[in-house]
Protein backbone atom coordinates (compact mmCIF):
# COMPACT_ATOMS: atom_id res chain seq x y z
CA UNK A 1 -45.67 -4.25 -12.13
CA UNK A 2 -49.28 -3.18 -11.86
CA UNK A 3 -48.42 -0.12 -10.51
CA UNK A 4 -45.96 0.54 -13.84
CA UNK A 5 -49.27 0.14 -16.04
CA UNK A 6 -51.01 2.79 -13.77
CA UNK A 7 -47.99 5.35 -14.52
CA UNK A 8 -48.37 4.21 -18.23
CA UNK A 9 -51.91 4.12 -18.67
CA UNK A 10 -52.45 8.03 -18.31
CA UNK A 11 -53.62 10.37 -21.53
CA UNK A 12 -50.53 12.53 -21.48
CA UNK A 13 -47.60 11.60 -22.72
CA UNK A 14 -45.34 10.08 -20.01
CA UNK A 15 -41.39 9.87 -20.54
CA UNK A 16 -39.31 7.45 -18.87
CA UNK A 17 -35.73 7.92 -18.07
CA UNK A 18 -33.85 4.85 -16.88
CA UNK A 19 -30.82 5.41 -14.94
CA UNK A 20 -28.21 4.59 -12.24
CA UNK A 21 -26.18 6.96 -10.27
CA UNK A 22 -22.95 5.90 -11.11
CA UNK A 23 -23.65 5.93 -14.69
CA UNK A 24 -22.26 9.07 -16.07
CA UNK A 25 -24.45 9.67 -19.21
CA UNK A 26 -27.55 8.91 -16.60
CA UNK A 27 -26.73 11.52 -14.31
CA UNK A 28 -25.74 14.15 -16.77
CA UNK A 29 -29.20 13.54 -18.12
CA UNK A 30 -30.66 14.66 -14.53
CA UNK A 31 -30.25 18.45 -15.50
CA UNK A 32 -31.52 17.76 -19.22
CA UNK A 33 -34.76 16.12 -17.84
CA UNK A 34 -35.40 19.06 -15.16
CA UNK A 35 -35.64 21.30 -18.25
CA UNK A 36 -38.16 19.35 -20.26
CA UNK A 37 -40.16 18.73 -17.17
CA UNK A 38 -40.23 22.54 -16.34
CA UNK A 39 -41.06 23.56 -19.98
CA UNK A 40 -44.24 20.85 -20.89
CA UNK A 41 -45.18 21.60 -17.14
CA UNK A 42 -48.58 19.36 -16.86
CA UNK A 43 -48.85 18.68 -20.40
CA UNK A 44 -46.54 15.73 -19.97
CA UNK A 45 -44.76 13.42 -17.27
CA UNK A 46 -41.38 13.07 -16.83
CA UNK A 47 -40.26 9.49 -14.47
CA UNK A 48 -36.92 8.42 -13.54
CA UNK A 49 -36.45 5.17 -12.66
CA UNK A 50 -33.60 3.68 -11.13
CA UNK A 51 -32.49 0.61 -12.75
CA UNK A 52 -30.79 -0.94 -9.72
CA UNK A 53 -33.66 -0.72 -7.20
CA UNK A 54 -36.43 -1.84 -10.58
CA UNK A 55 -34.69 -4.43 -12.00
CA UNK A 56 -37.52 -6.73 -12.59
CA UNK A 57 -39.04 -3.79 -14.59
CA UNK A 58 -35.56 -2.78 -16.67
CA UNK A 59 -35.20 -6.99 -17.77
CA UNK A 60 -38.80 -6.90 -18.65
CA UNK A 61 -38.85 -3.97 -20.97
CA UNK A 62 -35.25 -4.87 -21.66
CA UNK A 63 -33.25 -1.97 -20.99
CA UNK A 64 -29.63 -2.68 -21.58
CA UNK A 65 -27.77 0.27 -22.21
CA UNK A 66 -28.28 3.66 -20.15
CA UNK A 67 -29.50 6.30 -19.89
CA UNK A 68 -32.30 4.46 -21.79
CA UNK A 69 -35.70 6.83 -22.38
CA UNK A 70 -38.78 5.55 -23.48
CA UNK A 71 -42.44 7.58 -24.55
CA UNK A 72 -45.69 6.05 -23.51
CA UNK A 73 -48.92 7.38 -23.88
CA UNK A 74 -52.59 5.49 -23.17
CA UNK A 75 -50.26 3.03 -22.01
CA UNK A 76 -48.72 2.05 -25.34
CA UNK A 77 -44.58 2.41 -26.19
CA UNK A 78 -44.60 5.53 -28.57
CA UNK A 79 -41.04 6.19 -28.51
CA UNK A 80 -37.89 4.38 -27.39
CA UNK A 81 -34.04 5.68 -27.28
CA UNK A 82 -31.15 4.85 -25.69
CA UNK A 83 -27.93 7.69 -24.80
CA UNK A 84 -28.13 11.35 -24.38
CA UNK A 85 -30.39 13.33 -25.47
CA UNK A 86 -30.76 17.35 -25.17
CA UNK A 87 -33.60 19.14 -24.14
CA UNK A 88 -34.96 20.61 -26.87
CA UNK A 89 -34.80 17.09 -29.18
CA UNK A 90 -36.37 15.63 -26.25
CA UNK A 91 -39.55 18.27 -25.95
CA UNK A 92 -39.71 18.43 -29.72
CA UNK A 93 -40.55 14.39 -29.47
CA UNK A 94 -43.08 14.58 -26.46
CA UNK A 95 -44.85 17.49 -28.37
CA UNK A 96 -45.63 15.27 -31.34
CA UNK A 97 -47.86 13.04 -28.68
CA UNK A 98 -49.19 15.73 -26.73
C-alpha cells in the first residue's frame, strides 16, 4: 500500500482506472483512457489498475462495480465514478484540478 500513497501523493492530478480484462465496459475504456492520456500529456497521470492482481487495494478503497475511476491529487480523493465515461467528460474533469 505504501507504494499506492507514492502514486497518490504527486501535485498533478492522477486518474485511476480500475479494471479487469474480461470486463467489457473495462476494456472498452482502454481506448478512451489512451486519448485523455495523450491530450493532458504531463499535466496529468493516467493509472490502470487491475483489480484481480490489487485486490487488497480495490476492497480497501472499495471498488465494487467496474470500470470504477477515481481523481486524486496531493494525495486526497477529488473525484470518484463508476461506468463509462468518454474522453472529453473525462479531460473536462481532470482540467478542473490541474
Amino acid at each position: 500500500m505504501s507504494k499506492f500513497g507514492e502514486l497518490i501523493d504527486v501535485e498533478v492530478p492522477v486518474l485511476l482506472d480500475f479494471y479487469t480484462e474480461w470486463n467489457e465496459q473495462s476494456t472498452t475504456m482502454h481506448a478512451v483512457l489512451r486519448d485523455v492520456a495523450a491530450a493532458l500529456g504531463d499535466k496529468a497521470k493516467v493509472i490502470k489498475i487491475d483489480v484481480e492482481k490489487n485486490e487488497e487495494l480495490a476492497e480497501a478503497l472499495r471498488v465494487k462495480g467496474l470500470p470504477t475511476l477515481i481523481i486524486y491529487k496531493d494525495g486526497e480523493m477529488k473525484w470518484r465514478q463508476s461506468g463509462e465515461q468518454d474522453a472529453n467528460s473525462l479531460i473536462a474533469i481532470i482540467q478542473q484540478y490541474i
